[in-house]
Protein backbone atom coordinates (compact mmCIF):
# COMPACT_ATOMS: atom_id res chain seq x y z
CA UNK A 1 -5.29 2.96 19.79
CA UNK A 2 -5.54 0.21 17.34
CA UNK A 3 -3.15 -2.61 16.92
CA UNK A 4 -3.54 -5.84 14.40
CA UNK A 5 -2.12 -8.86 13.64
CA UNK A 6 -0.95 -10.07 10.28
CA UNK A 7 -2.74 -7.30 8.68
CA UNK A 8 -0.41 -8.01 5.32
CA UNK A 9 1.47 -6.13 3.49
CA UNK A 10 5.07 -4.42 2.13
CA UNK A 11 6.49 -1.74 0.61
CA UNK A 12 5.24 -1.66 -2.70
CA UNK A 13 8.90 -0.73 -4.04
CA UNK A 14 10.71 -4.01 -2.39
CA UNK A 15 10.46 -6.00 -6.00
CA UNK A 16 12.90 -3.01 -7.52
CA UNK A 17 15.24 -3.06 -4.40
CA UNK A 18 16.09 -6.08 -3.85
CA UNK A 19 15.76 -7.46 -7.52
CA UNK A 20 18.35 -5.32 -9.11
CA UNK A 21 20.81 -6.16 -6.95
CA UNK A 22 24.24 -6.85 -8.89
CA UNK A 23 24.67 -10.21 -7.14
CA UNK A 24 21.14 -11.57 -7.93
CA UNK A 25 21.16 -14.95 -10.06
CA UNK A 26 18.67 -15.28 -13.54
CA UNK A 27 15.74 -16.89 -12.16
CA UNK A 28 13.18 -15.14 -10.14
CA UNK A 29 14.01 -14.89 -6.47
CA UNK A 30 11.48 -15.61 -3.73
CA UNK A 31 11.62 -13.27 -0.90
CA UNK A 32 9.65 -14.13 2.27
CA UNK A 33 9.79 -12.73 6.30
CA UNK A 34 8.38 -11.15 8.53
CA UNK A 35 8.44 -7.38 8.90
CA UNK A 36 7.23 -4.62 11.56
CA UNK A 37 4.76 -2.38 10.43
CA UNK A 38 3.45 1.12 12.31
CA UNK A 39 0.61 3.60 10.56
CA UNK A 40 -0.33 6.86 12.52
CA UNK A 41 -3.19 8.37 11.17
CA UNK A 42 -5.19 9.68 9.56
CA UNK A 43 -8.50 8.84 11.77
CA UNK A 44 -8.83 10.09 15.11
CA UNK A 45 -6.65 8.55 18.05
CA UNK A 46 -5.56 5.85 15.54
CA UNK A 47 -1.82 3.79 15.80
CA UNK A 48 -1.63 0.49 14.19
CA UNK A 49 1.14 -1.89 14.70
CA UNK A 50 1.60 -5.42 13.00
CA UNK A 51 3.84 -8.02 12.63
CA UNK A 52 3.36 -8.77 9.24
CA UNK A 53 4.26 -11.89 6.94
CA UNK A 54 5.84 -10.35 3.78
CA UNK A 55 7.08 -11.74 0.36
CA UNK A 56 8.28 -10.61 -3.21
CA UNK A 57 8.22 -12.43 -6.52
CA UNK A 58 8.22 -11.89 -9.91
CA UNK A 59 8.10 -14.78 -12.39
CA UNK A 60 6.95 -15.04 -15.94
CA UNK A 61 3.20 -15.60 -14.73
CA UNK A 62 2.91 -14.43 -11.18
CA UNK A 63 4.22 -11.88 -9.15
CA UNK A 64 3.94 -10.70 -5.10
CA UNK A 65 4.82 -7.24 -4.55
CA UNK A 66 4.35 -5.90 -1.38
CA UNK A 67 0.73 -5.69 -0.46
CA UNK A 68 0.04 -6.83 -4.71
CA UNK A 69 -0.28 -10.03 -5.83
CA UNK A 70 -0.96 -10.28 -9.49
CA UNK A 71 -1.05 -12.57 -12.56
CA UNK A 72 0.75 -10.91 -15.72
CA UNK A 73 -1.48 -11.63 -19.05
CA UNK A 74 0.52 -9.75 -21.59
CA UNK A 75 4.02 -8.55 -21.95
CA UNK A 76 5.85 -7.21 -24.69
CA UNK A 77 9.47 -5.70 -24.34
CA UNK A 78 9.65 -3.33 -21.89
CA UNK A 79 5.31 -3.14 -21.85
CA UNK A 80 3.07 -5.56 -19.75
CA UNK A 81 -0.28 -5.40 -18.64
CA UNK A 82 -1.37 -7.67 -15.77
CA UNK A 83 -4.70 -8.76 -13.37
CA UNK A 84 -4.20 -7.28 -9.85
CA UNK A 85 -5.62 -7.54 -6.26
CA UNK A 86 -4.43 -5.35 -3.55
CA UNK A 87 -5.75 -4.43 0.06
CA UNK A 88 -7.06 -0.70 0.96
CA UNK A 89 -5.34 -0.56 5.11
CA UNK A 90 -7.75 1.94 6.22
CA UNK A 91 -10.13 0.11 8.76
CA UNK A 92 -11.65 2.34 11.52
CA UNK A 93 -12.61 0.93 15.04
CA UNK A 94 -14.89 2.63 16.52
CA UNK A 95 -14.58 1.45 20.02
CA UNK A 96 -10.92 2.64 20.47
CA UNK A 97 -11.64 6.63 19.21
CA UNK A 98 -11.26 8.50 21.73
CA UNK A 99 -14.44 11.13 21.76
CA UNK A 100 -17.47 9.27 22.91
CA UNK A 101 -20.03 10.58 19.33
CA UNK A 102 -16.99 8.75 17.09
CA UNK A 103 -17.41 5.46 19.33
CA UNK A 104 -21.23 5.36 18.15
CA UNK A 105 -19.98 5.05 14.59
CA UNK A 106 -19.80 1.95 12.46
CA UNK A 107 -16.59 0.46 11.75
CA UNK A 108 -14.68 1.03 8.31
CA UNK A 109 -13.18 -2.18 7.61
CA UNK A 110 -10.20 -3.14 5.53
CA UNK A 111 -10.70 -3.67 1.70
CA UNK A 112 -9.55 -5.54 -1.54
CA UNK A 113 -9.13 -3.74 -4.56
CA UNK A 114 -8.49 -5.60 -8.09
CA UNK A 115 -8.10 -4.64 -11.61
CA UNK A 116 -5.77 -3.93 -14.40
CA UNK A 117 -2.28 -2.40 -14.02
CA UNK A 118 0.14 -1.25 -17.16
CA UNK A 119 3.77 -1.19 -16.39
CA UNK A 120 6.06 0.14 -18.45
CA UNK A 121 9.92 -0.31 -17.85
CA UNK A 122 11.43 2.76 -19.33
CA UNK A 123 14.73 2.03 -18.16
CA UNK A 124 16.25 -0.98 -15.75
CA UNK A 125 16.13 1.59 -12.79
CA UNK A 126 12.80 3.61 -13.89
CA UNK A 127 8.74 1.86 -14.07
CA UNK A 128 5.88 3.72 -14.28
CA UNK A 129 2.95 2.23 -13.72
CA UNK A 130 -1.28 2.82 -14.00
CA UNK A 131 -4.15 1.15 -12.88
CA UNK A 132 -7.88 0.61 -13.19
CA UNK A 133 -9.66 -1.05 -10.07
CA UNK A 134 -12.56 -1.85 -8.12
CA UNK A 135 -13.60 -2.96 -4.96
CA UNK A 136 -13.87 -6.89 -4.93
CA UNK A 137 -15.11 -7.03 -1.40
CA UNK A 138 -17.90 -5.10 -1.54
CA UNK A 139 -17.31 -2.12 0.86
CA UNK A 140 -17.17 1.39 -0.75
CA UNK A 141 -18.58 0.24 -4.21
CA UNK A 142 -16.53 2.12 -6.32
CA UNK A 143 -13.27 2.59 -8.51
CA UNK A 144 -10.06 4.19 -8.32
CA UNK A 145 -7.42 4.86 -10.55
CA UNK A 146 -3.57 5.23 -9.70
CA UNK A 147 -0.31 6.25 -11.31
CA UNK A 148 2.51 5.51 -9.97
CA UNK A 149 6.40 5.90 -10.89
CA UNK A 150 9.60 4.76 -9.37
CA UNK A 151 13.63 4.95 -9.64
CA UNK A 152 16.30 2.86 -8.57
CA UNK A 153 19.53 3.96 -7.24
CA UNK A 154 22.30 1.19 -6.43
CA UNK A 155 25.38 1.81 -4.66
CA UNK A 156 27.88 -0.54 -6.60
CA UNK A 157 30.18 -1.22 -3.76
CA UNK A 158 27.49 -2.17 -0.79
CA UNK A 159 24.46 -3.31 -3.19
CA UNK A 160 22.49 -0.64 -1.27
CA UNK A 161 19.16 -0.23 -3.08
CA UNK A 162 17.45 3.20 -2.81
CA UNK A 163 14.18 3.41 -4.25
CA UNK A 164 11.91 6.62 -4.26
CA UNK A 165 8.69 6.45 -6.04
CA UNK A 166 5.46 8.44 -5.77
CA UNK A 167 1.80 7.74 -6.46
CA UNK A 168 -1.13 9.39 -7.11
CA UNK A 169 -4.30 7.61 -6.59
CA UNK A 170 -8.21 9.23 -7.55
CA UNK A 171 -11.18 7.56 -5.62
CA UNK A 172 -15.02 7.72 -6.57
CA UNK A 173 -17.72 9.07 -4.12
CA UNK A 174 -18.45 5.85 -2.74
CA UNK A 175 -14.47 5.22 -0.98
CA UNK A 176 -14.41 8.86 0.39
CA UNK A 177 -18.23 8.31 1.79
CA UNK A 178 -17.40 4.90 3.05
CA UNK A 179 -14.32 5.56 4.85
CA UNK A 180 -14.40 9.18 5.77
CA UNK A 181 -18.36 9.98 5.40
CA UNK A 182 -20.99 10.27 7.90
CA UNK A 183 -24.04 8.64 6.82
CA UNK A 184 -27.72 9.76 8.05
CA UNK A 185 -28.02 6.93 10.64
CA UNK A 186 -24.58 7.65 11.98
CA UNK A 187 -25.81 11.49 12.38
CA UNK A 188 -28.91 10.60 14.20
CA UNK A 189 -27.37 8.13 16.82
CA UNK A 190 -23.68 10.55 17.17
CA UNK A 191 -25.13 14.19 17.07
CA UNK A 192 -22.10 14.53 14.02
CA UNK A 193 -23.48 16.34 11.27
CA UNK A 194 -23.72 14.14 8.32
CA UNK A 195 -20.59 14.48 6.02
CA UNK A 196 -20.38 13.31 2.24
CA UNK A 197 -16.96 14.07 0.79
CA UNK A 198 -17.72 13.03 -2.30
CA UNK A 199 -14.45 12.21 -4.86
CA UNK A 200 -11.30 12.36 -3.63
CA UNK A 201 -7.18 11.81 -4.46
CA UNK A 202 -4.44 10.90 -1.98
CA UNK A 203 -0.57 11.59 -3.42
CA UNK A 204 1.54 9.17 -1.76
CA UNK A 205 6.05 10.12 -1.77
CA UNK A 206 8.33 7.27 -0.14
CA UNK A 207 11.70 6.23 0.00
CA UNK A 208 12.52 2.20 0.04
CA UNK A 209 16.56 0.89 1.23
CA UNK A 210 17.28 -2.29 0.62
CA UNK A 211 20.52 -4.11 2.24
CA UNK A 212 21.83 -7.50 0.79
CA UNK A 213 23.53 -9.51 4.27
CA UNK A 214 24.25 -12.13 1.60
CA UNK A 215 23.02 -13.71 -1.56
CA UNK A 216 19.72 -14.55 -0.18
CA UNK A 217 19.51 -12.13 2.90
CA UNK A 218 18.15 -9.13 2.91
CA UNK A 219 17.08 -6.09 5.59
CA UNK A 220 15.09 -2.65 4.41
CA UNK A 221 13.45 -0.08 5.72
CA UNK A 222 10.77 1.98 4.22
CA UNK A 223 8.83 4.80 4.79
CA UNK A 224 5.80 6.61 3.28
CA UNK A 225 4.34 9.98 3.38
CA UNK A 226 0.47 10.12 2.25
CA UNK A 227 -1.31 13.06 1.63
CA UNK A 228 -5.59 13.34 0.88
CA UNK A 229 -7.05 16.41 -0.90
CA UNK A 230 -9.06 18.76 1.24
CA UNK A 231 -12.37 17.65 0.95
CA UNK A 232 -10.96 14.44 3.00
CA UNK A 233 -9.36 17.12 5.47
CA UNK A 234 -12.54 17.93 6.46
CA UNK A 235 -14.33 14.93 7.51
CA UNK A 236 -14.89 15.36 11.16
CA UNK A 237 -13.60 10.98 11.65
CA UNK A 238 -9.70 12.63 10.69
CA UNK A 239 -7.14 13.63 13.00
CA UNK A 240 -5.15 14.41 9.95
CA UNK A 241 -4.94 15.21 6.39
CA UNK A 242 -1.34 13.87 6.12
CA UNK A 243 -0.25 10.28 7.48
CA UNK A 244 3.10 8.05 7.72
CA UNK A 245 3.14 4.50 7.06
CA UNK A 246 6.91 2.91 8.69
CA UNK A 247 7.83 -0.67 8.24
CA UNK A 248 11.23 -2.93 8.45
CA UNK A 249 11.99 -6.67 8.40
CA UNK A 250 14.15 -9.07 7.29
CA UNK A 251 13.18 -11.17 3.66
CA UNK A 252 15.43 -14.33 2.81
CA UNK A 253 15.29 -15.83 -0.58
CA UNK A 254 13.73 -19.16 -0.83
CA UNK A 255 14.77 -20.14 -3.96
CA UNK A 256 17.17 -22.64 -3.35
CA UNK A 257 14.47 -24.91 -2.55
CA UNK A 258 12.25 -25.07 -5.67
């Protein structure tokens, strides 16, 4: 079992709930508080749990949205294109797996991707977004590209925000071999036959509701549902091809005081 501390991040979708709500005022609104976070899966024997800092903005330059924080260089009507950095929450600790060969493997630790991301706002309850990234810290070595597309439903009476979206996300070699691999040096000292699962995709479904307490209060709850393709599936580090990410807090808007 694996359990971290301010390991950040937030549902991705938490700039859509909580920024259409029917109450909000003009200027950007800056949502910050702590949330509780829980993954289960996909490696072996592996829970995390954090209490997490969290935060949402969007402004004319800079914007936090859940675990992205990005700077927007171009936008154009319902088009912008903007510079991106956002964490891969996928570290591995080998001391805490449970069979004794996976303890003799080296740690997976977490990574920072950044890049370029298109948004386009088809509608003021529908984005779709893609994106072109690479690892910035150095630890798989490789790039990914995403797509991703959400839709906002609002309850006019409650300002209940429900937000489903869904992502699909292709990695290079290098993620797949660096987080679910077994390298030659890792066969020799584990006995586990070495393992190179070569390019991947994960498709990601969850669900985001938002609950305004006030004008600058506001609870949610999300969940996620992430799925890797079957060469993943067969890495002998998994537990399981399919994972669930869980996470609720509390965000009040800070606005008022800039």
């Amino acid at each position: 079992m694996k359990e971290t501390l301010l390991h950040l991040t937030l549902p991705a979708l938490l700039a859509s709930a909580i920024g259409t709500a029917a109450f909000a005022a003009d200027a950007p609104a800056l949502y910050l508080g702590p949330s509780f976070y829980q993954r289960e899966g996909p490696y072996q024997a592996d829970t995390e749990k954090s209490l997490l800092p969290t935060g949402d903005y969007e402004g004319e330059r800079l914007l936090i949205r859940g675990d992205t924080l990005g700077l927007r260089l171009f936008t154009q009507d319902k088009l912008t294109f903007n510079a991106i950095v956002l964490s891969d929450q996928l570290s591995f600790n080998a001391s805490a797996a449970d069979s004794a060969a996976l303890r003799l493997l080296d740690d997976r630790k977490d990574s920072l991707n950044g890049g370029i991301e298109a948004g386009w706002k088809i509608t003021p309850q529908d984005v779709f977004r893609i994106a072109l990234m690479g690892d910035v810290a150095n630890r798989h070595q490789s790039t990914l590209e995403s797509v991703h597309a959400e839709h906002v439903f609002a309850l006019e009476k409650t300002y209940t925000q429900i937000v489903p979206r869904i992502n699909w996300t292709y990695f290079q070699k290098g993620f797949g071999d660096y987080y679910f691999g077994i390298s030659r040096s890792e066969s020799q000292r584990s006995g586990i036959a070495q393992y190179h699962p070569g390019a991947s995709s994960r498709l990601d479904a969850g669900l985001t509701l938002a609950q305004p307490l006030s004008r600058d209060l506001v609870i949610f709850v999300d969940g996620v549902w992430k799925r890797f393709s079957s060469n993943i599936s067969r890495s002998p580090m998994l537990d399981q091809r399919a994972y669930v990410e869980l996470s609720a807090g509390i965000l009040y808007n800070f606005k008022t005081f800039f």
